[in-house]
PDB file of N, CA and C in Angstrom:
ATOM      1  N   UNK A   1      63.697 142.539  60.016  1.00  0.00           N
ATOM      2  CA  UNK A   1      64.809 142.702  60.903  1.00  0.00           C
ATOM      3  C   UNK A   1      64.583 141.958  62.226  1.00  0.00           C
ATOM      4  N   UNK A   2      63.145 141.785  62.494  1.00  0.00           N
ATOM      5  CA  UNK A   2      62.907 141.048  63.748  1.00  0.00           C
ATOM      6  C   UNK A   2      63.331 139.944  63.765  1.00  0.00           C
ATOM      7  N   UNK A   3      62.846 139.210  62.833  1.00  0.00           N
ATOM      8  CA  UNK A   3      63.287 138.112  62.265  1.00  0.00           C
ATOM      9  C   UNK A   3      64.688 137.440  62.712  1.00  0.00           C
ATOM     10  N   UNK A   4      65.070 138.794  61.947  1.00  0.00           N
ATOM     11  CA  UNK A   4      67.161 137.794  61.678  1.00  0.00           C
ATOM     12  C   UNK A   4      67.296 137.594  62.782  1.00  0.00           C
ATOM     13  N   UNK A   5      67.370 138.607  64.141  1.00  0.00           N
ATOM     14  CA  UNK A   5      67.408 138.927  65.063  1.00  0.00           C
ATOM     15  C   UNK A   5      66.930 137.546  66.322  1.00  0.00           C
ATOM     16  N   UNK A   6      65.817 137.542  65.977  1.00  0.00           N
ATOM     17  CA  UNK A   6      65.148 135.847  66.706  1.00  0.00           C
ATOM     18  C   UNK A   6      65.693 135.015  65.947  1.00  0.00           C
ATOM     19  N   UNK A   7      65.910 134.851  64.840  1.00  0.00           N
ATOM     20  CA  UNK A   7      66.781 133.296  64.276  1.00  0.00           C
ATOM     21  C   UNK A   7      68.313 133.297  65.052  1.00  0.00           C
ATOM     22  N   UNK A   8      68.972 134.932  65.101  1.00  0.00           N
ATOM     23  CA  UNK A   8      70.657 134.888  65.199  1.00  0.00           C
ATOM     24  C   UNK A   8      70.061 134.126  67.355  1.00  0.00           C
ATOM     25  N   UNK A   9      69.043 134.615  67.878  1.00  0.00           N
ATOM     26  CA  UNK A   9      68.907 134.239  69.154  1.00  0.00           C
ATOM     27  C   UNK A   9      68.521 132.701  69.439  1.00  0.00           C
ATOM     28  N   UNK A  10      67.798 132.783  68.436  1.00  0.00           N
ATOM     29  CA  UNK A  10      67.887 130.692  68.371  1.00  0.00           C
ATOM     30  C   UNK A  10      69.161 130.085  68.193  1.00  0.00           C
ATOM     31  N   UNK A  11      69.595 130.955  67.366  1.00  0.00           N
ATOM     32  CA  UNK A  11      71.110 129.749  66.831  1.00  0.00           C
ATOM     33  C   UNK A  11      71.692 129.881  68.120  1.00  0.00           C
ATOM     34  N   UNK A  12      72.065 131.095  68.787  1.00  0.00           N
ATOM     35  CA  UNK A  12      72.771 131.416  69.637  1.00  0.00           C
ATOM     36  C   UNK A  12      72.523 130.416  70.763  1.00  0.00           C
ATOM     37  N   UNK A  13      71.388 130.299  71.213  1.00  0.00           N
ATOM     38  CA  UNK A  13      70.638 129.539  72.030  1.00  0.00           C
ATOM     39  C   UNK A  13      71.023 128.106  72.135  1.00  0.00           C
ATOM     40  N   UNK A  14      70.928 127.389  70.680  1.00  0.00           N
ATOM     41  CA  UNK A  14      71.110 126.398  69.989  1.00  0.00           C
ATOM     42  C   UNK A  14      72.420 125.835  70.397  1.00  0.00           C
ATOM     43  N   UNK A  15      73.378 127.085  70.112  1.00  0.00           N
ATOM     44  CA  UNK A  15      74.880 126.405  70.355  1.00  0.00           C
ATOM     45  C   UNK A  15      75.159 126.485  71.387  1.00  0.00           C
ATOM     46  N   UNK A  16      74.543 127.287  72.713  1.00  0.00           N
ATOM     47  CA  UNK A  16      75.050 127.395  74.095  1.00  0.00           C
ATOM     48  C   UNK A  16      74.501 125.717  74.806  1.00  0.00           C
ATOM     49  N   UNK A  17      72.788 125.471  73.786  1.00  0.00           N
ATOM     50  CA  UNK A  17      72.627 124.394  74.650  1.00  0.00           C
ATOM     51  C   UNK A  17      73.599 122.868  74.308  1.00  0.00           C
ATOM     52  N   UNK A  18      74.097 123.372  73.053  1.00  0.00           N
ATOM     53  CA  UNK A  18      75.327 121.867  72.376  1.00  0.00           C
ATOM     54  C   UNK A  18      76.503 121.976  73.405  1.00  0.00           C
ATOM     55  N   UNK A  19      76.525 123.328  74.224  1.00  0.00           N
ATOM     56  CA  UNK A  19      77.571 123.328  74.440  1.00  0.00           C
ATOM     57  C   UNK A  19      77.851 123.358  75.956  1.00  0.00           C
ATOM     58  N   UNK A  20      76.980 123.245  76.647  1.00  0.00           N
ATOM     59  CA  UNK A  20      76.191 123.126  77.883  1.00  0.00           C
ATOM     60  C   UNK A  20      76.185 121.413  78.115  1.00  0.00           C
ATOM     61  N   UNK A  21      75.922 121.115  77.098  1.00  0.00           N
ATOM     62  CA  UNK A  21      75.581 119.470  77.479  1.00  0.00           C
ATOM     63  C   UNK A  21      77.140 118.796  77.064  1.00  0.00           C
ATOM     64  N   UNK A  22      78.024 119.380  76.452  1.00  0.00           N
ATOM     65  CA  UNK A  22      79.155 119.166  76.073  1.00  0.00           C
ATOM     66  C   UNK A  22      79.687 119.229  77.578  1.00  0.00           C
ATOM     67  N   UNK A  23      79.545 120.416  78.353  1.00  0.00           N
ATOM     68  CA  UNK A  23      80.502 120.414  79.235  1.00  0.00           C
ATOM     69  C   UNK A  23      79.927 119.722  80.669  1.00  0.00           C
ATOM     70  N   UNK A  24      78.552 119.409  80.779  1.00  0.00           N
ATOM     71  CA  UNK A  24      77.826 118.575  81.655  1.00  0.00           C
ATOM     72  C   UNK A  24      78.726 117.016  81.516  1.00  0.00           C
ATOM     73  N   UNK A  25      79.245 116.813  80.253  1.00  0.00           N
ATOM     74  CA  UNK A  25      79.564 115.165  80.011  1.00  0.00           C
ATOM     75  C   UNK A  25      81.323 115.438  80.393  1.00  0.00           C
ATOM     76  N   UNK A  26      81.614 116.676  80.340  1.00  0.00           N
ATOM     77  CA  UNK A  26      83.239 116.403  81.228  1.00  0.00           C
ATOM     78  C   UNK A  26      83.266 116.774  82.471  1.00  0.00           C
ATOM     79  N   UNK A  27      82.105 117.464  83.100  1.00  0.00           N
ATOM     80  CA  UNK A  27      81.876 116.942  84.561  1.00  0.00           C
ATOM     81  C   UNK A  27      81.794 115.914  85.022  1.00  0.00           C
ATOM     82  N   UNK A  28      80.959 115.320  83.833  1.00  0.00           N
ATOM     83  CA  UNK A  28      80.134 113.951  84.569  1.00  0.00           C
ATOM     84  C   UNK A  28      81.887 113.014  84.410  1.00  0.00           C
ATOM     85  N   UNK A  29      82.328 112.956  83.425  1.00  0.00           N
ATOM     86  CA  UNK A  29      83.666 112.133  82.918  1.00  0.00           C
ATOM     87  C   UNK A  29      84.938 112.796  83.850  1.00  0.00           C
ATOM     88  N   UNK A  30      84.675 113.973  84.515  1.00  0.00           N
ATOM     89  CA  UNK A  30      85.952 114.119  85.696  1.00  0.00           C
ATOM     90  C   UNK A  30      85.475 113.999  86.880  1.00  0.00           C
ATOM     91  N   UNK A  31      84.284 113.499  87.504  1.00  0.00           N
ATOM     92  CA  UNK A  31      83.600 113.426  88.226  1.00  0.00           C
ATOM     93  C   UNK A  31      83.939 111.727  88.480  1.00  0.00           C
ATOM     94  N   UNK A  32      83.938 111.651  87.565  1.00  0.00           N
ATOM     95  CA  UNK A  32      84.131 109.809  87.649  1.00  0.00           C
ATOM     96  C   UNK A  32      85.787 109.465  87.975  1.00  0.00           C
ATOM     97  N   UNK A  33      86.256 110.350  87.133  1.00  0.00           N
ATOM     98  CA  UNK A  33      87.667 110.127  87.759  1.00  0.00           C
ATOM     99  C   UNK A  33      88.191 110.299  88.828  1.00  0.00           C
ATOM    100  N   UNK A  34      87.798 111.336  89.375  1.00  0.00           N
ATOM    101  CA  UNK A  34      87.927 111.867  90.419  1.00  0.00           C
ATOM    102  C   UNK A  34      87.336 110.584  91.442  1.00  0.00           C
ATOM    103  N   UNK A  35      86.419 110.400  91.514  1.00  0.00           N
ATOM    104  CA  UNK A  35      86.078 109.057  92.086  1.00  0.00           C
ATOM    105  C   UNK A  35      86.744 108.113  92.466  1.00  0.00           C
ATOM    106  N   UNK A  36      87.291 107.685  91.177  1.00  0.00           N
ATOM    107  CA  UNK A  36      87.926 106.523  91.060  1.00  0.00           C
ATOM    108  C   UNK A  36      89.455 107.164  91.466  1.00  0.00           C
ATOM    109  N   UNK A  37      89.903 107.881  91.464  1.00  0.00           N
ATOM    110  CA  UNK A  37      91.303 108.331  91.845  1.00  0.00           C
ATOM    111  C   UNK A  37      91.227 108.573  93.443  1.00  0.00           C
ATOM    112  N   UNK A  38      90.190 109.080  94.127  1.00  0.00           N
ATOM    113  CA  UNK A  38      90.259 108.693  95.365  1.00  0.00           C
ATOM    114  C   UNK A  38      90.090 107.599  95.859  1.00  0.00           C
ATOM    115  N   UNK A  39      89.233 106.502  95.562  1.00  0.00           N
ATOM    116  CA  UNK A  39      89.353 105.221  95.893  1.00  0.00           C
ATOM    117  C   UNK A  39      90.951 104.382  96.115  1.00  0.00           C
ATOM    118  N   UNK A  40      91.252 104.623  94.780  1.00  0.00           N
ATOM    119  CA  UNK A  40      93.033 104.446  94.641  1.00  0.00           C
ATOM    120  C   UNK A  40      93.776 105.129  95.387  1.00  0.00           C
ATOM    121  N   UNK A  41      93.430 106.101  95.568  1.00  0.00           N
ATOM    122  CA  UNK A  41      94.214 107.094  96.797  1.00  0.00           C
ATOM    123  C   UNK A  41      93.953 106.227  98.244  1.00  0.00           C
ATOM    124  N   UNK A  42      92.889 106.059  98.746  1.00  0.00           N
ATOM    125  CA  UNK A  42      92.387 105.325  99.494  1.00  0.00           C
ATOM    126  C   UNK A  42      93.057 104.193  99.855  1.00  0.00           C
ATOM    127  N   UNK A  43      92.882 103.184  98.882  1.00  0.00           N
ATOM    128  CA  UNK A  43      93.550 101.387  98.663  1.00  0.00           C
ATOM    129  C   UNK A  43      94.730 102.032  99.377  1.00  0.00           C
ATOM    130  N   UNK A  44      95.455 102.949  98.379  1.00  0.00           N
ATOM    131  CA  UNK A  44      97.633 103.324  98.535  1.00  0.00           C
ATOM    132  C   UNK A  44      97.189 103.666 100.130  1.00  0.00           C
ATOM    133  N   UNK A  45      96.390 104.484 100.838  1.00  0.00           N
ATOM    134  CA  UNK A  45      97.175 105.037 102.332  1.00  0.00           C
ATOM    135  C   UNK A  45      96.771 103.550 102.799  1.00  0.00           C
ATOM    136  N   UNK A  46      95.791 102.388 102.360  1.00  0.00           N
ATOM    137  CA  UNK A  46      95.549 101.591 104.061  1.00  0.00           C
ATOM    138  C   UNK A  46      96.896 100.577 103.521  1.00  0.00           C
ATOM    139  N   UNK A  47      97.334 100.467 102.421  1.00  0.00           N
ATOM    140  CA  UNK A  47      98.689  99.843 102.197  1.00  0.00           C
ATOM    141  C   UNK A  47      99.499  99.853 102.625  1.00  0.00           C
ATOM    142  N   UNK A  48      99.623 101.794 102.646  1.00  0.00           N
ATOM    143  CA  UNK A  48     100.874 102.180 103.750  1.00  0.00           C
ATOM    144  C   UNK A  48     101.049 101.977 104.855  1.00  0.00           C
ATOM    145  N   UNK A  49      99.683 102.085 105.017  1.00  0.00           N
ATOM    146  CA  UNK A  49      99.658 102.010 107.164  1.00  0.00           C
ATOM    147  C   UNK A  49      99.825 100.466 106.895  1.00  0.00           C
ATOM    148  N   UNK A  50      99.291  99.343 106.477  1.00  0.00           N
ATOM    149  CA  UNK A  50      99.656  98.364 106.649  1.00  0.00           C
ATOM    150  C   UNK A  50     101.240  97.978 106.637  1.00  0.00           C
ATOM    151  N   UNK A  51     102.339  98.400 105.683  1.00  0.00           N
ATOM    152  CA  UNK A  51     103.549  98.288 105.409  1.00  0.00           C
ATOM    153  C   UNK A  51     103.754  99.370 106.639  1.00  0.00           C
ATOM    154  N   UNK A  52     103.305 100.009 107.645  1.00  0.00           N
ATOM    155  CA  UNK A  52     104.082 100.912 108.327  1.00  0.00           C
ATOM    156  C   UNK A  52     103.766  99.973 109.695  1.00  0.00           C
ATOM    157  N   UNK A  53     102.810  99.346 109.949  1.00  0.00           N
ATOM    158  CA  UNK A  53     102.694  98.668 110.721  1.00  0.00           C
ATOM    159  C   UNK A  53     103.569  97.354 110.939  1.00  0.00           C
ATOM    160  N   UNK A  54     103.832  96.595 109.725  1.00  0.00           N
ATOM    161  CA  UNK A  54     104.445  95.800 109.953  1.00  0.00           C
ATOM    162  C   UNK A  54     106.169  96.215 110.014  1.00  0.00           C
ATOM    163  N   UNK A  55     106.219  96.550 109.419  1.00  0.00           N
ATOM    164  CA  UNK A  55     107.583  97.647 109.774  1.00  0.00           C
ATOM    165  C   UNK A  55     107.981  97.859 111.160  1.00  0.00           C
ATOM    166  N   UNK A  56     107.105  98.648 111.411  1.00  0.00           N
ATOM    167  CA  UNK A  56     107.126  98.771 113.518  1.00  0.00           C
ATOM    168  C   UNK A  56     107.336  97.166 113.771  1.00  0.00           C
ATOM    169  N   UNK A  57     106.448  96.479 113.543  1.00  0.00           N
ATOM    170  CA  UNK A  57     107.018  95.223 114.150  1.00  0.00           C
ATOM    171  C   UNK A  57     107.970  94.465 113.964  1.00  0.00           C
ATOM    172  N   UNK A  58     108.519  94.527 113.222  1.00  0.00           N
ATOM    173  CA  UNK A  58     110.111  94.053 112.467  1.00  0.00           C
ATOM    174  C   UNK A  58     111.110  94.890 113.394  1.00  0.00           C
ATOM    175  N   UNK A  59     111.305  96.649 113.470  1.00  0.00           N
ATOM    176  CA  UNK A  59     111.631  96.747 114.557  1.00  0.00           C
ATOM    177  C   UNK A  59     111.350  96.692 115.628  1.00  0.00           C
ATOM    178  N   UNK A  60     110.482  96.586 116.113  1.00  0.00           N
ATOM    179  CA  UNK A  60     110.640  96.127 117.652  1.00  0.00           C
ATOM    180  C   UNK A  60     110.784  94.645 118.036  1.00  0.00           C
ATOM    181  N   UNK A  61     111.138  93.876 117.182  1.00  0.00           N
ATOM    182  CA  UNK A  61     111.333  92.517 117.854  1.00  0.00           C
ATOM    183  C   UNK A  61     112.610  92.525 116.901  1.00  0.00           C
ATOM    184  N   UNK A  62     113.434  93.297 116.596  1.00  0.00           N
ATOM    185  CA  UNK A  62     114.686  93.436 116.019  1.00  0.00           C
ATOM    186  C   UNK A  62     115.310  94.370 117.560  1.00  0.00           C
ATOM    187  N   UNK A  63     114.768  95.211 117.978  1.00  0.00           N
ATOM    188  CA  UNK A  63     115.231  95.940 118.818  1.00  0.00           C
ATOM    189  C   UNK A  63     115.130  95.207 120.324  1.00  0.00           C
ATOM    190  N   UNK A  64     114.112  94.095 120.246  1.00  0.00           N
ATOM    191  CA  UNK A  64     114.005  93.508 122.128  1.00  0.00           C
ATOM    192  C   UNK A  64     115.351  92.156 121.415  1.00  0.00           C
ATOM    193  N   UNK A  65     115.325  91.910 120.381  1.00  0.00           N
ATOM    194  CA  UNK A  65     116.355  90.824 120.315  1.00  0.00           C
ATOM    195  C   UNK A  65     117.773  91.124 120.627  1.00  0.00           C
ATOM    196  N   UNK A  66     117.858  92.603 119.975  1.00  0.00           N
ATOM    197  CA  UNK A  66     119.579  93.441 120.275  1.00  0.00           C
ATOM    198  C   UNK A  66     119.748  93.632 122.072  1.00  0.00           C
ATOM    199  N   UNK A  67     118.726  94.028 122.722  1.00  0.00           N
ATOM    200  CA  UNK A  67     118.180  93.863 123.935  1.00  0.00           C
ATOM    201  C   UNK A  67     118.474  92.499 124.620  1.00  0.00           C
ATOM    202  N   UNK A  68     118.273  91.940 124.498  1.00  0.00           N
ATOM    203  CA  UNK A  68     118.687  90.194 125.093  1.00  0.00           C
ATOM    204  C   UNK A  68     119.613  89.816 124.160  1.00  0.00           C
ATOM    205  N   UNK A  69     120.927  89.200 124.568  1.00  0.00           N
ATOM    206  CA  UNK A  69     121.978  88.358 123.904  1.00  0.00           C
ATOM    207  C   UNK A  69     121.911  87.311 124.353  1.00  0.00           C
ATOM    208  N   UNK A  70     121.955  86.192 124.023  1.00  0.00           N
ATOM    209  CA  UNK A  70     121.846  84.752 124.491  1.00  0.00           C
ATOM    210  C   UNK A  70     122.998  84.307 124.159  1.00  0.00           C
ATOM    211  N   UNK A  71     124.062  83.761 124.728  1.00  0.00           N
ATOM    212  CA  UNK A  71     125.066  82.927 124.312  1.00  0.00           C
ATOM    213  C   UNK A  71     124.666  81.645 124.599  1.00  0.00           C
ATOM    214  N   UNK A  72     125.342  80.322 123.611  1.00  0.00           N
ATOM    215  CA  UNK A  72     125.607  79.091 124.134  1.00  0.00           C
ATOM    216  C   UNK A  72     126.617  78.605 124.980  1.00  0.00           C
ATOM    217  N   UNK A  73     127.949  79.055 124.805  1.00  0.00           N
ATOM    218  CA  UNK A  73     128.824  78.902 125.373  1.00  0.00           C
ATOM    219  C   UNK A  73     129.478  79.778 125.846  1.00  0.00           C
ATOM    220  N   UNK A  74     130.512  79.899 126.761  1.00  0.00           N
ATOM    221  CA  UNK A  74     131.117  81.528 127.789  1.00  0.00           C
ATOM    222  C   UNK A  74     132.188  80.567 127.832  1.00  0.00           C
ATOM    223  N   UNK A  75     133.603  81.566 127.830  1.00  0.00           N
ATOM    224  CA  UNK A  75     134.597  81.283 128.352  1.00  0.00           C
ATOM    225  C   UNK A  75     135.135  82.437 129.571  1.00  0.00           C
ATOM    226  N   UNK A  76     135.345  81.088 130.605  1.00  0.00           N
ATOM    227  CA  UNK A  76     135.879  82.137 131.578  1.00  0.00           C
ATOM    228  C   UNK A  76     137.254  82.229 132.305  1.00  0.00           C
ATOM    229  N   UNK A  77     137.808  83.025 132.353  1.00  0.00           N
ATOM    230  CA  UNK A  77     139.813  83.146 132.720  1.00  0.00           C
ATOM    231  C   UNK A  77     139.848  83.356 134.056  1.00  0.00           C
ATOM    232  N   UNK A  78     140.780  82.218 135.082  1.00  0.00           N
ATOM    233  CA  UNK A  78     140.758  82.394 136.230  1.00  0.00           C
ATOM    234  C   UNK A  78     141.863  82.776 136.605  1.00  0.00           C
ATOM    235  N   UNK A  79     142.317  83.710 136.903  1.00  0.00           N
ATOM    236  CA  UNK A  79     143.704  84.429 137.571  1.00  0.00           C
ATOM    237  C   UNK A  79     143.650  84.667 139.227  1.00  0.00           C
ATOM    238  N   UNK A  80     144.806  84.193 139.028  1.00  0.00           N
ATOM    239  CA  UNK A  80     145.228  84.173 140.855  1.00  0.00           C
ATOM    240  C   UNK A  80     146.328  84.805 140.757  1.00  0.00           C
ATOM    241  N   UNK A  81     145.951  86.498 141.121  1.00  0.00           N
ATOM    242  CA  UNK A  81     147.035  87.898 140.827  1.00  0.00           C
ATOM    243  C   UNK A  81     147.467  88.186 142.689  1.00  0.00           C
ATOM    244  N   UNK A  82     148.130  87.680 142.767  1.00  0.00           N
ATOM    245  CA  UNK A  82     149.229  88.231 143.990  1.00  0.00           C
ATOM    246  C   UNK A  82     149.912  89.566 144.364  1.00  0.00           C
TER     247      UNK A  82
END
């Protein structure tokens, strides 16, 4: 009876360690993703700030241009009101 008992604790043993190293390799495999998905996360925000930066500058030299009007030519009406 001792026996069965230490074999059923080996097997037992046996399959926790198959199954231990099973779940060590989807750490290690979401660990990597995770990695690599922040990097990409990373790249996308300095993109944004780059596209948010140039943005600002599109308006503001859209906004100092609405700011100054330059004409070439003016017409001007001279009335002599009595």
């Amino acid at each position: 009876m001792e026996m069965s008992k230490e074999k059923e604790l080996l097997k037992r043993i046996s399959e926790l360690v198959k199954q231990n190293k099973s779940l060590q390799e989807q750490v290690r495999t979401l660990s990597d993703e995770n990695e690599k998905l922040f990097l990409k996360n990373e790249k996308n925000k300095n993109l944004l700030a780059k596209l948010r930066v140039t943005d600002e500058d599109k308006k503001s030299s859209l906004e100092g241009a609405s700011k100054h009007l330059k004409f070439k030519m003016a017409t001007v009406l001279f009335a002599d009101i009595q």
